[in-house]
C-alpha atoms as a PDB file:
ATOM      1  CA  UNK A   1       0.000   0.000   0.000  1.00  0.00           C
ATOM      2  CA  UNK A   2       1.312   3.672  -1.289  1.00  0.00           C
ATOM      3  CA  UNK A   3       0.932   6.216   1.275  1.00  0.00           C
ATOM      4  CA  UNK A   4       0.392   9.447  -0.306  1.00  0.00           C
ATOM      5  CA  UNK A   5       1.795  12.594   0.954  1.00  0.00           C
ATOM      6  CA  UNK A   6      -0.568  14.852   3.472  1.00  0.00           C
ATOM      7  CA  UNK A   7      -1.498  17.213   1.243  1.00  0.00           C
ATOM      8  CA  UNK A   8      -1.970  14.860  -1.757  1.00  0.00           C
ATOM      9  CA  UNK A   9      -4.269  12.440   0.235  1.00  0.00           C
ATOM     10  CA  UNK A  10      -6.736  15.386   1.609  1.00  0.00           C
ATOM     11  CA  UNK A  11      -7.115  16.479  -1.915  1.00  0.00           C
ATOM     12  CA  UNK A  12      -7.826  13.214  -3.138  1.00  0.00           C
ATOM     13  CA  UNK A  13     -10.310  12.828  -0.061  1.00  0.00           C
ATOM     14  CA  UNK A  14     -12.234  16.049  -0.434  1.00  0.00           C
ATOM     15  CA  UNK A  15     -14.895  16.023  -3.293  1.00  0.00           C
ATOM     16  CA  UNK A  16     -13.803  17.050  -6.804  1.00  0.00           C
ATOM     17  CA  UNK A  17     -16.544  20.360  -6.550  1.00  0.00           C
ATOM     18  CA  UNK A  18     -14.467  21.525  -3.886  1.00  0.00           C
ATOM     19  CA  UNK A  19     -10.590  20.328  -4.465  1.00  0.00           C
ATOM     20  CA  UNK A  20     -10.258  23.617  -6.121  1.00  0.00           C
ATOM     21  CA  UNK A  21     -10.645  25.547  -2.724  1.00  0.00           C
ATOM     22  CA  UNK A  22      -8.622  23.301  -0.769  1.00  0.00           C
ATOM     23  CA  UNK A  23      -5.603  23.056  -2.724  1.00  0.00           C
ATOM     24  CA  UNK A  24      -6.142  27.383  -3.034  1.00  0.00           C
ATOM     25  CA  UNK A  25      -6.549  27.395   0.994  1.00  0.00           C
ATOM     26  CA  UNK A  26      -3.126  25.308   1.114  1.00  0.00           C
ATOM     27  CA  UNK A  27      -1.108  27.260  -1.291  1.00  0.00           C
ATOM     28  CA  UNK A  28      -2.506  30.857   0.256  1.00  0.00           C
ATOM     29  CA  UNK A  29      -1.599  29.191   3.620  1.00  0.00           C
ATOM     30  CA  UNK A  30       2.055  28.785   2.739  1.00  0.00           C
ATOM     31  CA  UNK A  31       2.778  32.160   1.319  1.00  0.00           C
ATOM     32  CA  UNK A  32       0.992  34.047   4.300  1.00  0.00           C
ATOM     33  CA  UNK A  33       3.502  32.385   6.369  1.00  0.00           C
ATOM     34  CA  UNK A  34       5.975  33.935   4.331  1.00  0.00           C
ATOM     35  CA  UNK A  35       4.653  37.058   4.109  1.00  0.00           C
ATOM     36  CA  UNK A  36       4.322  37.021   7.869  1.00  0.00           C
ATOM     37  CA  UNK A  37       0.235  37.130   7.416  1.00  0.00           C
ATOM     38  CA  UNK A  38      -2.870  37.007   9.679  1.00  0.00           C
ATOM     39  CA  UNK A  39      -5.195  34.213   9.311  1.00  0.00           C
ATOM     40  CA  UNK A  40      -7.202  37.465   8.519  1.00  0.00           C
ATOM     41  CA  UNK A  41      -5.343  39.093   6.165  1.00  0.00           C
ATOM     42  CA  UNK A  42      -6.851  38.787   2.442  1.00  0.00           C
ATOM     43  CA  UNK A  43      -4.143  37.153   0.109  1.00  0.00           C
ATOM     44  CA  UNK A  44      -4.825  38.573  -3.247  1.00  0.00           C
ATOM     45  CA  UNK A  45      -4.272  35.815  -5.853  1.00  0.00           C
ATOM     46  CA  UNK A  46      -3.766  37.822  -8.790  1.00  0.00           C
ATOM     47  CA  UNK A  47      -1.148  40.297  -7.444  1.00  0.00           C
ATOM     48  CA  UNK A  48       2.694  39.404  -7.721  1.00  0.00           C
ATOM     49  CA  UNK A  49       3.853  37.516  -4.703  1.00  0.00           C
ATOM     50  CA  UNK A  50       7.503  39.051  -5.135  1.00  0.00           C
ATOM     51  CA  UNK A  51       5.470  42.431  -4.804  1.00  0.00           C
ATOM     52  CA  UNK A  52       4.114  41.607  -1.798  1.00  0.00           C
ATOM     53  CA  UNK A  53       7.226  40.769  -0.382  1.00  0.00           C
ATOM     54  CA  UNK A  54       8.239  37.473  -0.888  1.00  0.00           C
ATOM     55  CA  UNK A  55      11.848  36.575  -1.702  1.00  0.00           C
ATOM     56  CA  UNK A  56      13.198  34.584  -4.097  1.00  0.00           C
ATOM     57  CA  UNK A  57      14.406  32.172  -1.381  1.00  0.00           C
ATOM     58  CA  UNK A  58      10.982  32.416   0.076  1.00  0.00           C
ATOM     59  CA  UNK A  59       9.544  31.374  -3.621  1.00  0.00           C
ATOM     60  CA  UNK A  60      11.992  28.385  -3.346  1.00  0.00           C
ATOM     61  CA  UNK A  61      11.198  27.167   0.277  1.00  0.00           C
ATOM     62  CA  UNK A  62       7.484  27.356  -0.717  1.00  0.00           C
ATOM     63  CA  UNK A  63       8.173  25.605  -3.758  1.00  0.00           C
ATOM     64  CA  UNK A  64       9.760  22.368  -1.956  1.00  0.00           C
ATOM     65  CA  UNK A  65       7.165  22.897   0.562  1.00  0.00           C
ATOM     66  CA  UNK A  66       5.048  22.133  -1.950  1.00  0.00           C
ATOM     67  CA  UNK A  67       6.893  19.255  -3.616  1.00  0.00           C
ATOM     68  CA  UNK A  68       6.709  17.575   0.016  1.00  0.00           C
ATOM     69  CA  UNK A  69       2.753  18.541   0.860  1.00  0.00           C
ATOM     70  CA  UNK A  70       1.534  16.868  -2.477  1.00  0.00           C
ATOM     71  CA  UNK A  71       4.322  14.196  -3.644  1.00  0.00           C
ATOM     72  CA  UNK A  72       4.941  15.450  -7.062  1.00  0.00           C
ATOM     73  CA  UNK A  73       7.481  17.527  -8.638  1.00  0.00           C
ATOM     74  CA  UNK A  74       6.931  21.428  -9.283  1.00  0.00           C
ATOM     75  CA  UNK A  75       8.863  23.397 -11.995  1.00  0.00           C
ATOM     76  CA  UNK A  76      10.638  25.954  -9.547  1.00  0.00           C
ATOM     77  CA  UNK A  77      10.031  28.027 -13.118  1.00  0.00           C
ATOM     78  CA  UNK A  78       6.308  28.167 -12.564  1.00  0.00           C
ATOM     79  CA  UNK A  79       6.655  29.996  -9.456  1.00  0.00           C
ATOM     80  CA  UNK A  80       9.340  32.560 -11.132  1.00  0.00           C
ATOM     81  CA  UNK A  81       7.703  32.952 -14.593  1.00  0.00           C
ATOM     82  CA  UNK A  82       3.986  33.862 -13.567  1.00  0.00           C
ATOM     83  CA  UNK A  83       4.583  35.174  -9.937  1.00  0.00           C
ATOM     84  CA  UNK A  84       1.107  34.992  -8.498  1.00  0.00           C
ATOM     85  CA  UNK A  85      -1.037  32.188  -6.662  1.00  0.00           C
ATOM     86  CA  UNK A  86      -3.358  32.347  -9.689  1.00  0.00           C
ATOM     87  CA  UNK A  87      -1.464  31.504 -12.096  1.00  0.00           C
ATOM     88  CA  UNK A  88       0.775  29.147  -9.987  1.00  0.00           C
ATOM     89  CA  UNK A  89      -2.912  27.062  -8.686  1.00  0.00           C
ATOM     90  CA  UNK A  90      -3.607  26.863 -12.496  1.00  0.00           C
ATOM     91  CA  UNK A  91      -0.232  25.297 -13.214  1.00  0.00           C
ATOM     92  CA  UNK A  92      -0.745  22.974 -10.213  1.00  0.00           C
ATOM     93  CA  UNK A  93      -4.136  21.977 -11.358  1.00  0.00           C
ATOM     94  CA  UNK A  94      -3.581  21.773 -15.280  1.00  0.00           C
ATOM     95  CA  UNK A  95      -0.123  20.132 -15.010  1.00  0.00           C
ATOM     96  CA  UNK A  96       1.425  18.881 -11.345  1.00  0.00           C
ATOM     97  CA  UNK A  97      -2.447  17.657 -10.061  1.00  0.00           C
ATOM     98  CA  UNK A  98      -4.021  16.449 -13.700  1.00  0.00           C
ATOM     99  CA  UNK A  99      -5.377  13.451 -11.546  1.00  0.00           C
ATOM    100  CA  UNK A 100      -6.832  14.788  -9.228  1.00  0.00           C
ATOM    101  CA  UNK A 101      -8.489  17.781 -11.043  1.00  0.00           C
ATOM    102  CA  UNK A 102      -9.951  15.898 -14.753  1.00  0.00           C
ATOM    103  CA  UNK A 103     -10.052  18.297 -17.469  1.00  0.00           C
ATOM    104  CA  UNK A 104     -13.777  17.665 -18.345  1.00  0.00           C
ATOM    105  CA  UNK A 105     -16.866  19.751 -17.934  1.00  0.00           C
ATOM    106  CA  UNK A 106     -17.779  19.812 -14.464  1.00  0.00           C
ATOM    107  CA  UNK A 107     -21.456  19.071 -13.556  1.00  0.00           C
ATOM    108  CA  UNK A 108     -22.666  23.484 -13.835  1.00  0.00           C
ATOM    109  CA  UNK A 109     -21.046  23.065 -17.300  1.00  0.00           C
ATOM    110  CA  UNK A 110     -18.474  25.118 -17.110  1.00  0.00           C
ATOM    111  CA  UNK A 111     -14.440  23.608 -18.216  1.00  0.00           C
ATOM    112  CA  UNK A 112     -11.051  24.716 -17.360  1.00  0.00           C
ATOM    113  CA  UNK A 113     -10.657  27.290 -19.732  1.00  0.00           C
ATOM    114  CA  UNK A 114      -7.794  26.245 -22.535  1.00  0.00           C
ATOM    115  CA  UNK A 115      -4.606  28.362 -22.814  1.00  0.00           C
ATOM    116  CA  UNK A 116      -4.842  30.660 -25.685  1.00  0.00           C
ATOM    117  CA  UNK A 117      -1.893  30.391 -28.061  1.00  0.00           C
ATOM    118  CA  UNK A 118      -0.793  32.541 -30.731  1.00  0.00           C
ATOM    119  CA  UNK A 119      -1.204  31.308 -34.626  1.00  0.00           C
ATOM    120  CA  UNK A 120       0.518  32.212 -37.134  1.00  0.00           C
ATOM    121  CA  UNK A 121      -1.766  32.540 -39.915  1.00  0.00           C
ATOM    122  CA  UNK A 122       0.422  31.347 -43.237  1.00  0.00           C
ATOM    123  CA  UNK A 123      -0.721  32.604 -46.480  1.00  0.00           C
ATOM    124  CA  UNK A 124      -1.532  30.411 -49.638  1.00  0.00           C
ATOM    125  CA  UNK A 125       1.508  30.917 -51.285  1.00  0.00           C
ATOM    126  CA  UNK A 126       3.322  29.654 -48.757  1.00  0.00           C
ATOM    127  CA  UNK A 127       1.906  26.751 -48.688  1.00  0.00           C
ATOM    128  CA  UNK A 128       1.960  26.060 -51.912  1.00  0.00           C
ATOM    129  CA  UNK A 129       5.630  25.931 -52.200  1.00  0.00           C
ATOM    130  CA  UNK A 130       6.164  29.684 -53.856  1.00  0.00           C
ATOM    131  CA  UNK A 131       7.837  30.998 -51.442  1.00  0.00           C
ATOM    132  CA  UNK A 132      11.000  29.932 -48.944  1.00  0.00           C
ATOM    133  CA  UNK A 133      10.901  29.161 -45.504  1.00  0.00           C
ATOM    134  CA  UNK A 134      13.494  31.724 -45.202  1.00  0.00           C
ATOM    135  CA  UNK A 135      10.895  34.400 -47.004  1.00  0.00           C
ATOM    136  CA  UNK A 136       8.096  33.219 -44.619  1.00  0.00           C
ATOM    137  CA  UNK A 137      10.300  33.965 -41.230  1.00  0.00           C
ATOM    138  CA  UNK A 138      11.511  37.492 -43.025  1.00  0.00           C
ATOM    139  CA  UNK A 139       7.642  38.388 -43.278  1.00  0.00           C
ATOM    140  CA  UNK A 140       6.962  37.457 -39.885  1.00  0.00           C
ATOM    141  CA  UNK A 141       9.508  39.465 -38.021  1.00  0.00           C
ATOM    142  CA  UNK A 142       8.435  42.317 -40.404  1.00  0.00           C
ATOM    143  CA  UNK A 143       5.378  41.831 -39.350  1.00  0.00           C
ATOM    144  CA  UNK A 144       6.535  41.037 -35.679  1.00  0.00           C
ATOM    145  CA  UNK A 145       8.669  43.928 -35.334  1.00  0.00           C
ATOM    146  CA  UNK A 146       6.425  46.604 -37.348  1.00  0.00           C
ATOM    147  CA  UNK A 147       3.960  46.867 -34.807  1.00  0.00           C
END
């Protein structure tokens, strides 16, 4: 028998409708520690953590903190690269937790919105073998850099 780590068990335990607010009230928990918070204070999710105060050691700690509550690996990255608990919950539930939080429709209807990406729209003739590669990355920085 696997025993799963604290953190990683509770979520499993706790209904799927509300995994979403657990795993939030664990992640808030850690950085208002950090941040030398009141069980009182309001953490705001979407405002920078390193704005708030936290160090980049602090990021780290929380990070392995992490890595130890739930049993799976966390790209230190993720904390760095989109400093606040929003985005770093939506990493956690779209790629560390995929498990434990299914991608499909939940029961009001409503999905985990998909990540927009940018497309590159290529034109006919570049398809059609008229033109280079080389032509169709010129146009695109034109483009890229003329805006």
């Amino acid at each position: 028998m696997t025993v799963n780590p604290p953190w990683y068990q509770q979520l499993a335990d706790t209904p799927l409708s509300e995994r979403a607010s657990v795993l939030e009230a664990l992640v808030v928990a850690e950085f208002k520690v950090w941040l030398l918070m009141g069980d009182s204070d309001v953490f705001p999710l979407d405002e920078s953590y390193f704005g708030l105060g936290l160090s980049s050691l602090g990021a780290t700690e929380i990070q392995q903190r992490l890595v130890a509550g739930l049993g799976r690996p966390i790209n230190a990255a993720s904390l760095f690269n989109n400093p606040t608990a929003a985005h770093l919950l939506t990493y956690l539930r779209t790629e560390v937790l995929v498990d434990l939080f299914p991608q499909t429709a939940s029961s009001s209807g409503s999905a985990t919105a998909p990540v927009e990406r940018d497309v590159v729209k290529v034109p006919a003739s570049y398809s059609d073998g008229h033109t280079s590669p080389k032509d169709l990355l010129n146009d695109m920085l034109k483009d890229l850099y003329s805006s």
